[in-house]
Protein backbone atom coordinates (compact mmCIF):
# COMPACT_ATOMS: atom_id res chain seq x y z
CA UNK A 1 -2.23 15.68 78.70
CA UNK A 2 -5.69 17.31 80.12
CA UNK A 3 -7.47 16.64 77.01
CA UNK A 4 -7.66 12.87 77.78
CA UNK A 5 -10.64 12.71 79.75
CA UNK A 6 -11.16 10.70 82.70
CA UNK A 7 -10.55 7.59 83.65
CA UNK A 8 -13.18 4.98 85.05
CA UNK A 9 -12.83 5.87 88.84
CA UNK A 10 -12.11 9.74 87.97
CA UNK A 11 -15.25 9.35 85.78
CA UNK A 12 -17.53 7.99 88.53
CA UNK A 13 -17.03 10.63 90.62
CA UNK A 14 -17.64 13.49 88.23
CA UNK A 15 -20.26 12.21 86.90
CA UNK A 16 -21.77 11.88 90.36
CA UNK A 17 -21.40 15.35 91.27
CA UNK A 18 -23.09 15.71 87.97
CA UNK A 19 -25.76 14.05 88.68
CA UNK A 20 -26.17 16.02 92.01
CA UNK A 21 -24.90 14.21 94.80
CA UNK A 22 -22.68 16.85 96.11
CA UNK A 23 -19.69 15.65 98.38
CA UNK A 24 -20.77 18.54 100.79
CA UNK A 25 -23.53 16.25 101.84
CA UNK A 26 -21.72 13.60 102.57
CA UNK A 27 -19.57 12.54 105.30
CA UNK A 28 -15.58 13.42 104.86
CA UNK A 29 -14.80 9.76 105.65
CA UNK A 30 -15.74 7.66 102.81
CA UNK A 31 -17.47 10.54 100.81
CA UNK A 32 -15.17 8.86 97.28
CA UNK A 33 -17.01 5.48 97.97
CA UNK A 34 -20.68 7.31 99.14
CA UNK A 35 -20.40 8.62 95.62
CA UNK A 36 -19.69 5.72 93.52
CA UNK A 37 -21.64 3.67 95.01
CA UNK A 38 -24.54 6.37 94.49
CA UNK A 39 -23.69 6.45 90.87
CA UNK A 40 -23.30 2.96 90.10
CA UNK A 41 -26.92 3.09 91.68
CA UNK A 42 -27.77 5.73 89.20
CA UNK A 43 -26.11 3.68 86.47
CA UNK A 44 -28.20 0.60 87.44
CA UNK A 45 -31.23 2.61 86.88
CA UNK A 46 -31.16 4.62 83.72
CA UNK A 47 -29.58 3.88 80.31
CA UNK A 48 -26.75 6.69 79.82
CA UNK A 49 -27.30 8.14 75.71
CA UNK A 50 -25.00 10.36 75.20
CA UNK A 51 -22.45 12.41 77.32
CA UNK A 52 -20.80 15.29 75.77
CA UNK A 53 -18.26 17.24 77.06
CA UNK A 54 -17.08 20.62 75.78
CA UNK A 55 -14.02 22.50 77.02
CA UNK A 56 -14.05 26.36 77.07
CA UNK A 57 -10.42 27.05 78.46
CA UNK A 58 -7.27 25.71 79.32
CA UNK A 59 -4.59 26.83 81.42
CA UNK A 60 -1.47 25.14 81.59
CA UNK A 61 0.87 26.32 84.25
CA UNK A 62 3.57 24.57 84.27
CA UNK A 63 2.65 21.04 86.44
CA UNK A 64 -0.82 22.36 87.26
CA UNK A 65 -3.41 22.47 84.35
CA UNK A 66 -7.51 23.79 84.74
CA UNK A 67 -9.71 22.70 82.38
CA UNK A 68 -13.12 24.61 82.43
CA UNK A 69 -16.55 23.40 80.41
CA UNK A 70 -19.31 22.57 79.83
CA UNK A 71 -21.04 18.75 80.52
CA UNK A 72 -24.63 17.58 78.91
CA UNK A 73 -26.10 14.25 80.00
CA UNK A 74 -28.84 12.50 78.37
CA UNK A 75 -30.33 9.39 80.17
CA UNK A 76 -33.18 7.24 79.96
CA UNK A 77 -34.92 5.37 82.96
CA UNK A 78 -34.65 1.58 82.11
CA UNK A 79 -37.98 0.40 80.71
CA UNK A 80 -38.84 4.05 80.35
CA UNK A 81 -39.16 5.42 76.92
CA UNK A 82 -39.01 9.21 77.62
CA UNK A 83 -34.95 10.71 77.71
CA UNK A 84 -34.03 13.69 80.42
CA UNK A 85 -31.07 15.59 79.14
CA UNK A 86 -28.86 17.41 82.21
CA UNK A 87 -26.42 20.33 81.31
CA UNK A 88 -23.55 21.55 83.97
CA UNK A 89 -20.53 23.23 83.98
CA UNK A 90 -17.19 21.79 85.31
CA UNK A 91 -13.65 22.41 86.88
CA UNK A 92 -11.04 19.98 86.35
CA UNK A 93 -7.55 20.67 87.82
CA UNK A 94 -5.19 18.22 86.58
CA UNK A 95 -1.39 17.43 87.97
CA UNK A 96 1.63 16.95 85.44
CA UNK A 97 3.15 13.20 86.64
CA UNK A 98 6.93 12.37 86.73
CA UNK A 99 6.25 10.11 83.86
CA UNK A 100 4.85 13.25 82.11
CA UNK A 101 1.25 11.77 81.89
CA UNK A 102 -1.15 13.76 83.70
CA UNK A 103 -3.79 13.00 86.46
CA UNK A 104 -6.80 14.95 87.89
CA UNK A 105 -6.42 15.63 91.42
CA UNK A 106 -9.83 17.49 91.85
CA UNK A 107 -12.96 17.59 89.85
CA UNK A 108 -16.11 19.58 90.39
CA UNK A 109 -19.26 20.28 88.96
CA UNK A 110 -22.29 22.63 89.13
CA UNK A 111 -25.49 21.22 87.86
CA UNK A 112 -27.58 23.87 85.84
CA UNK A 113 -31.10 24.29 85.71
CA UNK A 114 -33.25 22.58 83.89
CA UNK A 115 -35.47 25.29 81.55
CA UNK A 116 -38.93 25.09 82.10
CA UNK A 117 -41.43 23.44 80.38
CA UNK A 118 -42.97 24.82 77.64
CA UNK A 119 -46.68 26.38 78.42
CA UNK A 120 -49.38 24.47 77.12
């Protein structure tokens, strides 16, 4: 059912278009490995603290399900002291199985801004 959330190899990606390596940028062949290896990169260098996801809507139609949210990420560079917390919204579009689990077949996401500091 869509509200299992990814698995491991589902998760890498998202959260690497999360993170703002967008597939446009990289070449069609081997843009999936491009991608995790960028975030296992990522991973190498920060400490993740929290990721929270919240859904907004739902639509199941019949084998086809969207899934529509929100995505904050809080991280910390390793050694660093000082956390940088990332919001985005997201698209997943998940496929009904024969075996009636289900499986996302496409996943995007769209970083958002980061609010400015605060004037001193």
């Amino acid at each position: 059912m869509p509200h299992q959330r990814r698995s491991l190899p589902a998760w890498i990606v998202g959260l690497s278009l999360l993170l703002g390596s967008p597939a446009a940028s990289l070449p069609a062949q081997g843009a999936r490995a491009a991608i995790e290896r960028s975030t296992r990169d990522w991973l190498a260098a920060v400490k993740v603290d929290s990721i929270g996801l919240t859904r907004t809507d739902l639509r199941i139609l019949g084998d086809v399900a969207i899934e529509i949210g929100t995505v904050r990420t809080a991280s910390t560079p390793r050694g660093g002291t000082t956390s940088t917390v990332d919001h985005a919204d997201y698209l997943t579009v998940w496929h009904r199985q024969r075996d009636s689990g289900w499986k996302i077949v496409r996943d995007m996401t769209s970083p958002l801004p980061r609010p400015a500091a605060a004037a001193r």
